[in-house]
Protein backbone atom coordinates (compact mmCIF):
# COMPACT_ATOMS: atom_id res chain seq x y z
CA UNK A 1 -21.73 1.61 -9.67
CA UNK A 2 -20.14 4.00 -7.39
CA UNK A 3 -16.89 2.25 -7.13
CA UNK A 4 -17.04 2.11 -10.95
CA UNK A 5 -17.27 5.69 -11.21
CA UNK A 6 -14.31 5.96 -8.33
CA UNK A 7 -11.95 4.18 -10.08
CA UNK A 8 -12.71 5.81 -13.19
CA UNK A 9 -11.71 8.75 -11.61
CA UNK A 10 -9.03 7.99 -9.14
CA UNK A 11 -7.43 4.87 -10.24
CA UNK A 12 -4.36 5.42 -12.39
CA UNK A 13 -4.42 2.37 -14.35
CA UNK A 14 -8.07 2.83 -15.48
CA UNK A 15 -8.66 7.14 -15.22
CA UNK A 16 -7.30 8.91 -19.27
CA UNK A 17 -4.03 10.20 -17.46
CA UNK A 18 -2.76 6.61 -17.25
CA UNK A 19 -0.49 6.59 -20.57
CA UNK A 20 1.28 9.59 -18.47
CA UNK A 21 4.18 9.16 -16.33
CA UNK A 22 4.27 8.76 -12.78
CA UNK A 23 5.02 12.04 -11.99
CA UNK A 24 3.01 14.12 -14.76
CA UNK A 25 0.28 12.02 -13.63
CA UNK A 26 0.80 13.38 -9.62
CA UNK A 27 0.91 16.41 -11.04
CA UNK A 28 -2.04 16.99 -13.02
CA UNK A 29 -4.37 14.85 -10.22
CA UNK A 30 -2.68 17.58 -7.37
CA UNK A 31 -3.88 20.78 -9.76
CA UNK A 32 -7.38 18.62 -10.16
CA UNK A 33 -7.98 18.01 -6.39
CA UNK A 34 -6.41 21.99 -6.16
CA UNK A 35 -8.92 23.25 -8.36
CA UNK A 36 -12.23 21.20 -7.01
CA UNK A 37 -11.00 22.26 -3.71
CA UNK A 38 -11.57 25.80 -4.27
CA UNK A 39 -14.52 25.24 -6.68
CA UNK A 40 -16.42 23.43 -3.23
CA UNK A 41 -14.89 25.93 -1.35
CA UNK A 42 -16.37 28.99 -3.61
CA UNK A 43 -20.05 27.02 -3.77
CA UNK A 44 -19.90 26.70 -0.16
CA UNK A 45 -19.74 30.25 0.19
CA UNK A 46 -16.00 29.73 2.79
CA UNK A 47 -13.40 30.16 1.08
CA UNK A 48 -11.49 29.97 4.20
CA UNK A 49 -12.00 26.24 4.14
CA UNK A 50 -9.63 26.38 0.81
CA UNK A 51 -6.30 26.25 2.68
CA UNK A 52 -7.05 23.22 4.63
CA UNK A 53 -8.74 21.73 2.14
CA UNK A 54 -6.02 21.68 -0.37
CA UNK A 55 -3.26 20.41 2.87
CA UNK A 56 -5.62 17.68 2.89
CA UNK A 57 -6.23 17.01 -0.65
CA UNK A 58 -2.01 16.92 -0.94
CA UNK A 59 -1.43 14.49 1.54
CA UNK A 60 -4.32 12.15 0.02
CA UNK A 61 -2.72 12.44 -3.34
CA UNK A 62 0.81 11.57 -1.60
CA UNK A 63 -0.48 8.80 -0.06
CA UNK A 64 -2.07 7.38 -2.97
CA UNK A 65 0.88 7.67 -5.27
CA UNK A 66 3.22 6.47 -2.83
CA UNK A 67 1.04 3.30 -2.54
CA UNK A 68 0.86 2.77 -5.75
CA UNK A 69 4.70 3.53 -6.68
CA UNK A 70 4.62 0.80 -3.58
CA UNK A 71 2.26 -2.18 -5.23
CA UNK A 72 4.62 -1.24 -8.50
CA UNK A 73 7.65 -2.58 -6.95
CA UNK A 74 6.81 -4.99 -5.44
CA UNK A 75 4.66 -6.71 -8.55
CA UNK A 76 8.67 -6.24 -10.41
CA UNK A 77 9.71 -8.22 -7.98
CA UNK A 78 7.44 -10.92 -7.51
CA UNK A 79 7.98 -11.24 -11.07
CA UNK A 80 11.44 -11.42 -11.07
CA UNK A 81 11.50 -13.66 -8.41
CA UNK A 82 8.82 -16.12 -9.95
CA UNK A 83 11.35 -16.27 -13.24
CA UNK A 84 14.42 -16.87 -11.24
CA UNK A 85 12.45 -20.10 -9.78
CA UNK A 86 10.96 -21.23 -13.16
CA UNK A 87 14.42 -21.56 -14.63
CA UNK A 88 15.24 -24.66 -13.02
């Protein structure tokens, strides 16, 4: 159930910003983790913790997206390659 509700969240093929591009998608999950950053930050009572928090929450999102953009290519490609050996 809790990897359900993960991927629901976090997984761009399955979360509502998935008809978006690549990029508006980055975009809108950076000013998400941004803003639940500082709303943790605020119910914590430290919003000191904010700046680090948000350094952390950008490279996460990098990571992700670059993985993914990753996994993209190289499904093309597989692709490609597996109809450039079926023509024979």
């Amino acid at each position: 159930m809790l990897t359900q509700l993960y991927r629901l969240v976090m997984d761009p093929s399955v979360n509502p910003l998935r008809a978006l591009p690549p990029m508006v998608r980055f975009q809108f999950m950076a000013i998400l983790s941004y803003m639940w950053s500082a709303i943790f930050a605020l119910w914590i009572g430290h919003m000191w913790l904010m700046g680090p928090s948000v350094i952390a929450h950008t490279f996460l999102l990098v990571g992700v997206f670059f993985t993914s953009g990753i996994f993209s290519l190289a499904r093309q490609e597989s692709k490609q390659v597996a109809q450039t050996t079926d023509v024979r």
